[in-house]
C-alpha atoms as a PDB file:
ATOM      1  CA  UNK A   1      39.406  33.562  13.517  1.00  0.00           C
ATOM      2  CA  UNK A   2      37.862  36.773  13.856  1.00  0.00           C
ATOM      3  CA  UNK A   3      35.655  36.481  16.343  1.00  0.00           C
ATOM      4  CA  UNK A   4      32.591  36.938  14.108  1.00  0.00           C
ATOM      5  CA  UNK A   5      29.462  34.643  14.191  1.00  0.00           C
ATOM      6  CA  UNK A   6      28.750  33.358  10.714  1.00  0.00           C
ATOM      7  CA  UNK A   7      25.307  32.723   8.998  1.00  0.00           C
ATOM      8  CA  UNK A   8      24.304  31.225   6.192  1.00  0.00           C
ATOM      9  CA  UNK A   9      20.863  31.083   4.517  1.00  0.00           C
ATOM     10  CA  UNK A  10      19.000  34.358   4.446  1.00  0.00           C
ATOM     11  CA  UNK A  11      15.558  33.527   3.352  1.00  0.00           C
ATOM     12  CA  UNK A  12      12.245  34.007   4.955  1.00  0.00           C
ATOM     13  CA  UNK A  13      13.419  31.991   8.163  1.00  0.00           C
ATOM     14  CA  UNK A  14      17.543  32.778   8.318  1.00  0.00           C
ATOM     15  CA  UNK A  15      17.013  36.029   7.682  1.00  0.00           C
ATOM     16  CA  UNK A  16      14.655  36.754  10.430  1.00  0.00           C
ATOM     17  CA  UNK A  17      17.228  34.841  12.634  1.00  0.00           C
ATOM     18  CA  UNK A  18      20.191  36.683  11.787  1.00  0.00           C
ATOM     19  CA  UNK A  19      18.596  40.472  11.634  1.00  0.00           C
ATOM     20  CA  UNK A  20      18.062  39.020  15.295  1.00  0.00           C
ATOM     21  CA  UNK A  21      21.496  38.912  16.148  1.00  0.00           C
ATOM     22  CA  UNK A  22      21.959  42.130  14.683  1.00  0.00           C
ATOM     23  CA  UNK A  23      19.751  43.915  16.813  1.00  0.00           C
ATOM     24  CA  UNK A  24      21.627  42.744  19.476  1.00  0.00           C
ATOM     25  CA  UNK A  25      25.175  43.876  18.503  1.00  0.00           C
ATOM     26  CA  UNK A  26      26.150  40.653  17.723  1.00  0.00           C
ATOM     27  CA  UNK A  27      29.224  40.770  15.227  1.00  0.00           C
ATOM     28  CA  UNK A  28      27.688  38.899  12.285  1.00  0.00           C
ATOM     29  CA  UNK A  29      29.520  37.479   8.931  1.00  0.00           C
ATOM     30  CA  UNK A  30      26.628  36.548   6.370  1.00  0.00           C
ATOM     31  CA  UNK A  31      27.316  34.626   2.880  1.00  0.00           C
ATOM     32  CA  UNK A  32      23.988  33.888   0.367  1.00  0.00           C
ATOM     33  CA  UNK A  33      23.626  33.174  -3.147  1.00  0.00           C
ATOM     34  CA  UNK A  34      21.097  35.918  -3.044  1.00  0.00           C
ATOM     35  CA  UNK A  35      22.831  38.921  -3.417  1.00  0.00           C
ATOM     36  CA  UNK A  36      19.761  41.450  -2.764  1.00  0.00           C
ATOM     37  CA  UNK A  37      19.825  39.830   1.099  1.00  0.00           C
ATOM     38  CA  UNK A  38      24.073  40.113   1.575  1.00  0.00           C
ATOM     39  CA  UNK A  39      23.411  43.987   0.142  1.00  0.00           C
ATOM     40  CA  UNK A  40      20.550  43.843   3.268  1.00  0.00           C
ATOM     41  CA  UNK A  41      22.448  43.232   5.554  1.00  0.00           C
ATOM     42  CA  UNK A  42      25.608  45.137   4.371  1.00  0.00           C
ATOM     43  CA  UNK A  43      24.172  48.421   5.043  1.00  0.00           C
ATOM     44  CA  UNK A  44      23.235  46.752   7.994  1.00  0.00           C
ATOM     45  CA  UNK A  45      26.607  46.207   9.413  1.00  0.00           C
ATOM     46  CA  UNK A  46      27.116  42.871   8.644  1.00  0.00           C
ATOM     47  CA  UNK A  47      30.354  41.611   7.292  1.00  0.00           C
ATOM     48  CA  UNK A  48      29.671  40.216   3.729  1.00  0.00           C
ATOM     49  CA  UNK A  49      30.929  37.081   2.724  1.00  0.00           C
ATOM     50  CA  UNK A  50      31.863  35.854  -0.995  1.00  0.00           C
ATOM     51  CA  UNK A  51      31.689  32.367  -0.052  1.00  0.00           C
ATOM     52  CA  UNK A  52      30.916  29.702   3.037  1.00  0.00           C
ATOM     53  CA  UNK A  53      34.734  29.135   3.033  1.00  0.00           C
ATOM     54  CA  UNK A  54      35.469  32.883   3.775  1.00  0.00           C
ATOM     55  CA  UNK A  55      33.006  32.706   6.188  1.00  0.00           C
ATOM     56  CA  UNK A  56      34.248  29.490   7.435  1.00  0.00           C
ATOM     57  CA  UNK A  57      37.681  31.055   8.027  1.00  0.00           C
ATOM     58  CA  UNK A  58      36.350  34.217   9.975  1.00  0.00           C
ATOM     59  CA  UNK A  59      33.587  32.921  12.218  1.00  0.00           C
ATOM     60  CA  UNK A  60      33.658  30.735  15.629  1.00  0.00           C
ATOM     61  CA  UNK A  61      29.857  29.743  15.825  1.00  0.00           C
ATOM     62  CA  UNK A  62      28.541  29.404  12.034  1.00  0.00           C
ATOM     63  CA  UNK A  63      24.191  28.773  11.935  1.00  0.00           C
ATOM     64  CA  UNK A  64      22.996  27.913   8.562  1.00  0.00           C
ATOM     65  CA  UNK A  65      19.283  27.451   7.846  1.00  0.00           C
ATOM     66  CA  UNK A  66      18.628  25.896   4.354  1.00  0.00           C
ATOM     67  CA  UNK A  67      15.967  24.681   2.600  1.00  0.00           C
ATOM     68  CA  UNK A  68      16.996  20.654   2.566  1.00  0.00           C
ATOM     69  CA  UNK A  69      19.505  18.286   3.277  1.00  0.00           C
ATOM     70  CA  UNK A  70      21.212  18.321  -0.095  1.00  0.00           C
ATOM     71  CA  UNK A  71      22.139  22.190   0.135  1.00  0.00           C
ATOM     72  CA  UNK A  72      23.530  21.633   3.493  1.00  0.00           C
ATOM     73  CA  UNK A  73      26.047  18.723   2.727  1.00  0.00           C
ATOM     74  CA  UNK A  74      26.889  21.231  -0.220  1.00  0.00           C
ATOM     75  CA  UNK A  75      27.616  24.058   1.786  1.00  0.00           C
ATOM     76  CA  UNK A  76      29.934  22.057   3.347  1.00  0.00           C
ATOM     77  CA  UNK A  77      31.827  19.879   1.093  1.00  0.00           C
ATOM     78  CA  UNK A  78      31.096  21.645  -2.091  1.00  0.00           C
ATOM     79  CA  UNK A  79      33.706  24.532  -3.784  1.00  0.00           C
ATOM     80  CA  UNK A  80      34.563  26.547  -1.705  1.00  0.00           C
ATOM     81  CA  UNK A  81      31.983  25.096   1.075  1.00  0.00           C
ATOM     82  CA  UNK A  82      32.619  25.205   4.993  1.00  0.00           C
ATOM     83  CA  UNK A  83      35.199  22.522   5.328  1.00  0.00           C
ATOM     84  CA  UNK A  84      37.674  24.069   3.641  1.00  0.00           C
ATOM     85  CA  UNK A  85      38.517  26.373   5.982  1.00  0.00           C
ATOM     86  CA  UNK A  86      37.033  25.223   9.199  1.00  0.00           C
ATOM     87  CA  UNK A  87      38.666  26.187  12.388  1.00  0.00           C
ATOM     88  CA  UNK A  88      38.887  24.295  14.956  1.00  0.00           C
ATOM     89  CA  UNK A  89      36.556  24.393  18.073  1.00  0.00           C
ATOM     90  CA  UNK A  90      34.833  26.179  15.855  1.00  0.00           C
ATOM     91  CA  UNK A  91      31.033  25.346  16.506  1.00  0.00           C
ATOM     92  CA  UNK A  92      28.428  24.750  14.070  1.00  0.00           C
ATOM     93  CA  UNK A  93      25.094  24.963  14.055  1.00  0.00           C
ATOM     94  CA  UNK A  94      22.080  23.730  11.791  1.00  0.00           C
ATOM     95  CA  UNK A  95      18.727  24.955  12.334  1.00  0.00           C
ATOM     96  CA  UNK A  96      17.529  23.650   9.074  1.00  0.00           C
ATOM     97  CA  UNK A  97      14.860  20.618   8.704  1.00  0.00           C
ATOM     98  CA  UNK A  98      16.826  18.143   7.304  1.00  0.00           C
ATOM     99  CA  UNK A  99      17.424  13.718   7.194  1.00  0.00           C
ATOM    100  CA  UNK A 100      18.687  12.557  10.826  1.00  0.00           C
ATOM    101  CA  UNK A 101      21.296  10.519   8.678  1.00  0.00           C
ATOM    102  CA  UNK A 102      22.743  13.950   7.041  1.00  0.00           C
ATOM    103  CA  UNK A 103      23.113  15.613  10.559  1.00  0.00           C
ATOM    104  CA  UNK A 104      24.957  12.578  12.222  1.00  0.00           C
ATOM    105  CA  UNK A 105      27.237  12.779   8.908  1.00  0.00           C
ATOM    106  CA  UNK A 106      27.876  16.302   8.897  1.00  0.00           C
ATOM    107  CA  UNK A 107      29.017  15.821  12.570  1.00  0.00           C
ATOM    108  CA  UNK A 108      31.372  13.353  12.158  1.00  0.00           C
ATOM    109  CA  UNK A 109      32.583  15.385   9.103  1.00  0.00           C
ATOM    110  CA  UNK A 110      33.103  18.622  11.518  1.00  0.00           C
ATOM    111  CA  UNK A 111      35.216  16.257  14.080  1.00  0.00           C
ATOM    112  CA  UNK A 112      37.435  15.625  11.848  1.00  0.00           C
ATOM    113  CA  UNK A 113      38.189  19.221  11.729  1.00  0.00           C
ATOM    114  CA  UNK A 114      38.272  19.455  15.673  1.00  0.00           C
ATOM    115  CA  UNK A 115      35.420  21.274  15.715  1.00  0.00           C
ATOM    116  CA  UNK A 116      31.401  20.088  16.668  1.00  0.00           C
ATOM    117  CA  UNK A 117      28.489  20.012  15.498  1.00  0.00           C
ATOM    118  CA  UNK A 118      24.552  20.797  16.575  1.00  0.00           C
ATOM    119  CA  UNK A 119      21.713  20.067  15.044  1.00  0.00           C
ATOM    120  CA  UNK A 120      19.258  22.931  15.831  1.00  0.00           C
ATOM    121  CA  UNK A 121      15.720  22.590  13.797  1.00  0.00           C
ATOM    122  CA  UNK A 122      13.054  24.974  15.114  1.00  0.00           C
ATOM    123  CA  UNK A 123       9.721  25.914  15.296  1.00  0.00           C
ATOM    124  CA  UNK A 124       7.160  28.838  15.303  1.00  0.00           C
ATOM    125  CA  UNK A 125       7.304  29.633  11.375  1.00  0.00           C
ATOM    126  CA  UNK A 126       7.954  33.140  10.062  1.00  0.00           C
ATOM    127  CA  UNK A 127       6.262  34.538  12.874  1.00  0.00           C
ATOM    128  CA  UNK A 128       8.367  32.847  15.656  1.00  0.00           C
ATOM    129  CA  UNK A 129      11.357  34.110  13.341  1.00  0.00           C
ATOM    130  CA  UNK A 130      10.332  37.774  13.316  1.00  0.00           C
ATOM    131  CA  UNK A 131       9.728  38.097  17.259  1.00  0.00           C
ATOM    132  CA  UNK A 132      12.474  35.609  18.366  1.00  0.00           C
ATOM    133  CA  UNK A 133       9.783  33.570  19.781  1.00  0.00           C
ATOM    134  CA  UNK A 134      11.278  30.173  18.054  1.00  0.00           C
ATOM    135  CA  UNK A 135      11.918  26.629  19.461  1.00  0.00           C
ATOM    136  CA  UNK A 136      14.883  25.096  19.388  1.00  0.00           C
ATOM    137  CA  UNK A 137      15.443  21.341  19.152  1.00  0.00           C
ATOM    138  CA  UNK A 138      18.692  20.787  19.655  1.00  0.00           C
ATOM    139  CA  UNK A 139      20.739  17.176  19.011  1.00  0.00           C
ATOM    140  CA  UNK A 140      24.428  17.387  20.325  1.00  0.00           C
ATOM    141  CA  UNK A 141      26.744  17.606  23.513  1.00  0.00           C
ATOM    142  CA  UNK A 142      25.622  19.822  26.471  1.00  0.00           C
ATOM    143  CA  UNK A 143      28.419  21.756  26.569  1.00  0.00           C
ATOM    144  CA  UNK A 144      28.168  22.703  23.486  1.00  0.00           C
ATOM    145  CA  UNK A 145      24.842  24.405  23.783  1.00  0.00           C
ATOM    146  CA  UNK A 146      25.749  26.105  27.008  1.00  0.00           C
ATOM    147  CA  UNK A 147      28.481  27.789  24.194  1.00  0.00           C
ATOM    148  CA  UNK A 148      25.943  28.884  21.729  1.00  0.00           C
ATOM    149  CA  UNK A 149      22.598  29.310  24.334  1.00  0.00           C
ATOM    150  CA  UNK A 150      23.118  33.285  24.556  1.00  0.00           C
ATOM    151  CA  UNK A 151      22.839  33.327  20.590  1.00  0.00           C
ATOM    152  CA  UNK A 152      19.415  31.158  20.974  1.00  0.00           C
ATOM    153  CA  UNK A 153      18.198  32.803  23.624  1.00  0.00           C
ATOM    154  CA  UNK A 154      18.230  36.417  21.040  1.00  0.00           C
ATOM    155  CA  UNK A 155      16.415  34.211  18.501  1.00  0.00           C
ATOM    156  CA  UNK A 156      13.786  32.489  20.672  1.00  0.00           C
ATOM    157  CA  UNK A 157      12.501  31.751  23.644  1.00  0.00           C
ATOM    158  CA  UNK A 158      12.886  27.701  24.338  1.00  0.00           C
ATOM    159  CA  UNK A 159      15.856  26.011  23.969  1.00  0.00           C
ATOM    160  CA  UNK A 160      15.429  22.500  24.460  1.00  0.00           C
ATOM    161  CA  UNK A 161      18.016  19.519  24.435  1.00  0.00           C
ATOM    162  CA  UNK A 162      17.026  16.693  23.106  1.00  0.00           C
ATOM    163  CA  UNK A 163      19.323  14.417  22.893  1.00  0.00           C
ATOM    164  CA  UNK A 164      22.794  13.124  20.930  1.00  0.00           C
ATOM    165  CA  UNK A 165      23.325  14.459  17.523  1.00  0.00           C
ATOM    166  CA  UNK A 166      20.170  13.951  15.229  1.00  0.00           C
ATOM    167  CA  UNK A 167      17.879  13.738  18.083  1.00  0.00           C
ATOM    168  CA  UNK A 168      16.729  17.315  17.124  1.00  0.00           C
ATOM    169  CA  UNK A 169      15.842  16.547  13.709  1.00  0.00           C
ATOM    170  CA  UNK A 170      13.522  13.199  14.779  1.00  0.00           C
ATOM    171  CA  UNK A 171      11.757  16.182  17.633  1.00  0.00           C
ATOM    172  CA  UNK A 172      11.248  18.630  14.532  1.00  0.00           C
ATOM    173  CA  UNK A 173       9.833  15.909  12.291  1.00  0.00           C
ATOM    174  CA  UNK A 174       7.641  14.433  15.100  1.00  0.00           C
ATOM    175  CA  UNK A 175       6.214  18.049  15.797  1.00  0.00           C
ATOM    176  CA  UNK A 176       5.293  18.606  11.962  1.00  0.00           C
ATOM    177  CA  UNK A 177       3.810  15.655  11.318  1.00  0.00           C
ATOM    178  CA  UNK A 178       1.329  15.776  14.113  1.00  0.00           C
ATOM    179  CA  UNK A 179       0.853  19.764  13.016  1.00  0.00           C
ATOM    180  CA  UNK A 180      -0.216  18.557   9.788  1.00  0.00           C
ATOM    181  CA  UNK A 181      -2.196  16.467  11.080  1.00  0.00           C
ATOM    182  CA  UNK A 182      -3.784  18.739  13.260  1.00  0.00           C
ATOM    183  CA  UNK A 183      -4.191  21.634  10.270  1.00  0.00           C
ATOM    184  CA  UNK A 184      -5.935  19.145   8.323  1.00  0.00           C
ATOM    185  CA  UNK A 185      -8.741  17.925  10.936  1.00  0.00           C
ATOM    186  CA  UNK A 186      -9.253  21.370  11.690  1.00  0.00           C
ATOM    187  CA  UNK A 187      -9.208  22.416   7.934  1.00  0.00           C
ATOM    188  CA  UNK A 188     -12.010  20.012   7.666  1.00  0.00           C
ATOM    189  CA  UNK A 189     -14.343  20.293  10.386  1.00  0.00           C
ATOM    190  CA  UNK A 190     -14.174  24.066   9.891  1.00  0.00           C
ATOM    191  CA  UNK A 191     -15.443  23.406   6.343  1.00  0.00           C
ATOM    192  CA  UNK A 192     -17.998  21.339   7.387  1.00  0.00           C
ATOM    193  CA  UNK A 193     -19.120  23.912  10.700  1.00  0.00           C
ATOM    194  CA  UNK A 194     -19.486  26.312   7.641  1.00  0.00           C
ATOM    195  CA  UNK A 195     -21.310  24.723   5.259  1.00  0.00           C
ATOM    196  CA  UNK A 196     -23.702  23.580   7.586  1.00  0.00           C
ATOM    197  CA  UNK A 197     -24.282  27.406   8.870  1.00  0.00           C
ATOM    198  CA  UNK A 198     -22.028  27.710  11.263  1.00  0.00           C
ATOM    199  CA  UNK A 199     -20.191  31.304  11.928  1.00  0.00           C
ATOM    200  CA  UNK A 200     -15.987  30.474  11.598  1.00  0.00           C
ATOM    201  CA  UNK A 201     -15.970  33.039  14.418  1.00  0.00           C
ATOM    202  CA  UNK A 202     -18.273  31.242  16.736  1.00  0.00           C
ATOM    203  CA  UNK A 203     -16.788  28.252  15.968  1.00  0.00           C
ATOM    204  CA  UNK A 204     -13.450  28.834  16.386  1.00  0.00           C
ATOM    205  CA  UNK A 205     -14.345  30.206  19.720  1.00  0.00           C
ATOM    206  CA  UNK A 206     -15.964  26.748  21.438  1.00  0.00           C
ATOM    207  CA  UNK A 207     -12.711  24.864  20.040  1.00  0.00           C
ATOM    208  CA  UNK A 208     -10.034  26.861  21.398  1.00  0.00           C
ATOM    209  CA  UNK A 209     -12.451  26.855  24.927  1.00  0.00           C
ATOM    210  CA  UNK A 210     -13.328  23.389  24.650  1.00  0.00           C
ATOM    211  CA  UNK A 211     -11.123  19.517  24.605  1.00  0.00           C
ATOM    212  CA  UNK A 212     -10.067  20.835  20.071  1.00  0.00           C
ATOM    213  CA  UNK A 213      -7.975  23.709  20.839  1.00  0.00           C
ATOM    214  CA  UNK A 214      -4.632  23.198  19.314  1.00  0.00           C
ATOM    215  CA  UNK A 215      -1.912  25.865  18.070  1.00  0.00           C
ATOM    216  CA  UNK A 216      -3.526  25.134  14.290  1.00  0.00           C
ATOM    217  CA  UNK A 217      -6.760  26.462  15.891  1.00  0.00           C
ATOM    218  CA  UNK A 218      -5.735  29.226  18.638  1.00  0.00           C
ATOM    219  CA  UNK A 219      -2.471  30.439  16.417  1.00  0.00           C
ATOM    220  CA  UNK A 220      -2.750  29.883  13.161  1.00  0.00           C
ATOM    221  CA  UNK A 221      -6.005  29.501  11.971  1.00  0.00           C
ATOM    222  CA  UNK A 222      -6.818  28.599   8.367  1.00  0.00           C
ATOM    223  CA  UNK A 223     -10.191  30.174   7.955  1.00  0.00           C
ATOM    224  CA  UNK A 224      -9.351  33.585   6.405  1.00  0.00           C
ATOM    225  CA  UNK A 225     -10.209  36.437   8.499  1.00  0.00           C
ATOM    226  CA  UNK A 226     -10.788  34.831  11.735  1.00  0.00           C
ATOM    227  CA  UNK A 227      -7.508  35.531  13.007  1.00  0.00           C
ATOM    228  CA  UNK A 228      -5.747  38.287  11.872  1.00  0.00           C
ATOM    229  CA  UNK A 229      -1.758  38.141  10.902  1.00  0.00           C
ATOM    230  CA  UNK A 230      -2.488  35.017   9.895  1.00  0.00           C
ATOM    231  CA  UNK A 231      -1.077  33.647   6.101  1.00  0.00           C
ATOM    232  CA  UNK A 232      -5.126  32.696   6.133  1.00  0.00           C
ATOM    233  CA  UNK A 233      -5.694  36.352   6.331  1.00  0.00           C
ATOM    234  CA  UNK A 234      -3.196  37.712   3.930  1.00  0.00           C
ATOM    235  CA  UNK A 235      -4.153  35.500   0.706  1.00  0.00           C
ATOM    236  CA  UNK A 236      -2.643  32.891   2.644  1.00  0.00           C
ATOM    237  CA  UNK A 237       1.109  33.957   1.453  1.00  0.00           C
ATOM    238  CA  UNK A 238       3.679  31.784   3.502  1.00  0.00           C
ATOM    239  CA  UNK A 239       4.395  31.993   6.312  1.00  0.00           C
ATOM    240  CA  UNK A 240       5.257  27.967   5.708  1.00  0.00           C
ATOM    241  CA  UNK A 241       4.437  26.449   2.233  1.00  0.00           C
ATOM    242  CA  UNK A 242       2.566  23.634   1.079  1.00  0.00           C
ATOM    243  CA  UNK A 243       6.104  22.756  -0.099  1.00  0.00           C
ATOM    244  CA  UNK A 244       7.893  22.550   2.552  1.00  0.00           C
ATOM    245  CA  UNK A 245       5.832  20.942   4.977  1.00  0.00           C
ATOM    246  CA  UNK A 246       5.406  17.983   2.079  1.00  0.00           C
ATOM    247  CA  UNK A 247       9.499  17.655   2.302  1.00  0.00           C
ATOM    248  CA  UNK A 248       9.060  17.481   6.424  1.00  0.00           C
ATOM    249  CA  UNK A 249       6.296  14.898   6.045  1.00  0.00           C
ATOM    250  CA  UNK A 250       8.633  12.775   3.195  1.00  0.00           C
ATOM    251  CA  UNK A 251      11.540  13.253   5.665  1.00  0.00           C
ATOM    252  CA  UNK A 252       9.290  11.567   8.485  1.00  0.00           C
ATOM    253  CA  UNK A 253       7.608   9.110   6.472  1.00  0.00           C
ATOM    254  CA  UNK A 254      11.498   7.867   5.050  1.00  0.00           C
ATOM    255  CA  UNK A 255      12.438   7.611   8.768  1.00  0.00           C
ATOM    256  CA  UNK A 256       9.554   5.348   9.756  1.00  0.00           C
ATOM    257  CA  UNK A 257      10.127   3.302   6.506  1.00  0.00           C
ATOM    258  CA  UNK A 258      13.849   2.721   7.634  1.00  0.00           C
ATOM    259  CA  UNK A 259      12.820   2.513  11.365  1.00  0.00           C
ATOM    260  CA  UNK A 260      10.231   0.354  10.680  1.00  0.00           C
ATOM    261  CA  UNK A 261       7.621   2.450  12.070  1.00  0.00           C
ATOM    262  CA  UNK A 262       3.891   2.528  11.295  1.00  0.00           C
ATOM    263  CA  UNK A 263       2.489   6.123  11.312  1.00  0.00           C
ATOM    264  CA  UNK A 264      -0.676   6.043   9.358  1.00  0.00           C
ATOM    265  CA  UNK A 265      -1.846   9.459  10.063  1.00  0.00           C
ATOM    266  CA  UNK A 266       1.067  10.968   8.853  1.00  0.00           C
ATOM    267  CA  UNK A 267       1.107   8.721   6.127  1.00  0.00           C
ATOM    268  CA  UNK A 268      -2.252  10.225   5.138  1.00  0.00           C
ATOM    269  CA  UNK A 269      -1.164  13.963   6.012  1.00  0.00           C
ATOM    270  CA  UNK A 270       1.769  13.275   3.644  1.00  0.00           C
ATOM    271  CA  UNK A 271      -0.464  11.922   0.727  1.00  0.00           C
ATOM    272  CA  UNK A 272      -2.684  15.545   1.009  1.00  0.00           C
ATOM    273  CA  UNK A 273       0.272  17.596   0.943  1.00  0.00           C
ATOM    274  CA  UNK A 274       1.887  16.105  -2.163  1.00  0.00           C
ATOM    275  CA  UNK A 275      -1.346  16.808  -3.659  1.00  0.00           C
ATOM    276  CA  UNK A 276      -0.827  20.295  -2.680  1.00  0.00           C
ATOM    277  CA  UNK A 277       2.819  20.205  -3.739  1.00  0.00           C
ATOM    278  CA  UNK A 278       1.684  18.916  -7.561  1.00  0.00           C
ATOM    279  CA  UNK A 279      -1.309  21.736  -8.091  1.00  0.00           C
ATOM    280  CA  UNK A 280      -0.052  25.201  -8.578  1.00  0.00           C
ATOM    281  CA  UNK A 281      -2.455  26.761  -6.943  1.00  0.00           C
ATOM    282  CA  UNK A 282      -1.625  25.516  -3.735  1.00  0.00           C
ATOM    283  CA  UNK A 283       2.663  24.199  -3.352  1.00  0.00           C
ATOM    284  CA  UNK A 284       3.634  28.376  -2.700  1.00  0.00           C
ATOM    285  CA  UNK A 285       1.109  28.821  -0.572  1.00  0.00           C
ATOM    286  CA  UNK A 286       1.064  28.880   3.674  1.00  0.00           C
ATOM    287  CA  UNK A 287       0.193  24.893   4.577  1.00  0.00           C
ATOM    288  CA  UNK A 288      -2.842  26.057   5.986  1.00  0.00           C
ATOM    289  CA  UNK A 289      -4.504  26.563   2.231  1.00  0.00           C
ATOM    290  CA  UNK A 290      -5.246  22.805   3.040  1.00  0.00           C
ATOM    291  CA  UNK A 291      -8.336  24.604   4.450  1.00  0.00           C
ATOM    292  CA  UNK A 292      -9.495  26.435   1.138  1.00  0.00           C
ATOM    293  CA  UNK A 293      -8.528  23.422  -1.044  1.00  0.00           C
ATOM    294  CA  UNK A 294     -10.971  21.995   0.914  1.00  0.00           C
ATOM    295  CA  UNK A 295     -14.012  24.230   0.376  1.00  0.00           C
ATOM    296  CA  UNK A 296     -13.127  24.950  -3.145  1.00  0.00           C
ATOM    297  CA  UNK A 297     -13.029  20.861  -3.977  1.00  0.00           C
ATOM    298  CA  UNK A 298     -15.999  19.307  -1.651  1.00  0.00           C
ATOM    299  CA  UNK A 299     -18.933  21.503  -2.390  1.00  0.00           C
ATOM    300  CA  UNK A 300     -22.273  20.637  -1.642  1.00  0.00           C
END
């Protein structure tokens, strides 16, 4: 191995993460199907990699951040994917939001190799991304993320263990279905404050001083131009789409199905968001567009 630190999955969130690194003289190997982003980071110093098995084959801690489940079993059992050339004690790491099933399997699939395995989802969006401000909630052994803490710690700024392998994921899916819940009832009553005469600003205000406040409301508001730098304020471009948060929500509602767990809140939060997902005016948009979909559908 070469010593290099490998990353895979250089879209609005990996990318962030890994230009990171950079910054911090990290020796990086990147591989991407987009080939605009491993030009990016070329010129950046990066080490460019044709494939996940090159990368494999260089790197002794390999991230990957991916949009779902299925591309992450892919990268690593697919042509030319990961476990072809996997090292041992190498360490991998996935910070995407995927099924707790596919993490425990891609861990016992890394073993076999010699190597381990942590599931790493995270939190804080696009913004958490760009100022390394990101949670981390991590499934796996201790000792492994004592190995790999100085890379979080130049990505965010809580690193929290949560358990065995796969604990991580059930954290990350926990904290987005109550966020979606939360976006919604705020979505909502800020709608109604509004159409009953009410000043956003104002508003806003008294909830974030009062028993409401919640990161939806003191963070990331939806009401556009109440906060600025927020997707509200800038045509509400993602930030973290409509999309995306309806796979989270799926992924929660399948584990509650197979866990036998009621959650009718986020049964309902799921239910608006694949509404969302199925209107094209909405599924590439932030998830807090929930907020105009509301005043441009319940009019007085």
């Amino acid at each position: 191995m070469g010593g290099y630190v490998g990353f895979v999955g250089l879209g609005s969130m990996g990318g962030r993460m890994a230009r990171n690194l950079l910054t911090k003289n990290i020796r990086l190997a990147v591989f991407d199907n987009n080939k605009e982003k491993l030009l990016e980071f070329k010129e950046k110093g990066s080490n460019i990699c044709s494939s996940a098995a090159e990368l494999a084959s260089k790197c002794e801690k390999i991230f990957t951040m991916l949009p779902n489940g299925e591309d992450v079993l892919c990268l690593y059992t697919g042509k030319e994917g990961i476990m072809e050339t996997l090292q041992q004690n190498t360490l991998c790491v996935d910070c995407s939001t995927i099924d707790q099933a596919t993490s425990i399997q891609l861990s016992e699939l890394v073993q076999t190799k010699k190597a381990s395995f942590l599931d790493a989802p995270v939190s804080g969006g696009v913004l958490g991304a760009e100022k390394a401000t990101l949670t981390f909630m991590i499934g796996g052994d201790l000792n492994d993320i004592k190995k790999a803490e100085y890379l979080f710690e130049l990505m965010g700024k809580n690193i929290v263990h949560c358990g065995k392998v796969g604990s991580g994921q059930v954290t990350k899916l926990c904290n987005n279905m109550l966020l979606a819940s939360q976006m919604i009832a705020l979505a909502e009553i800020m709608n109604m404050g509004e159409k009953l005469g009410l000043d956003p600003q104002i508003l806003t205000s008294v909830i974030n001083s009062s028993s409401g406040r919640c990161w939806a409301s003191d963070t990331y508001n939806p009401v556009p131009g109440v906060m600025p730098g927020t997707p509200a304020s800038n045509n509400f471009e993602p930030g973290f789409t409509c999309t995306l948060m309806a796979k989270d929500l799926s992924l929660a509602q399948n584990l509650s199905t197979r866990n036998k767990i009621p959650i009718p809140m986020g049964a309902l939060a799921h239910q608006f968001y694949l509404y969302l997902l199925n209107n094209p005016n909405y599924a590439s948009k932030d998830f807090s567009v929930i907020y105009k979909f509301f005043k441009e559908n319940w009019k007085n």
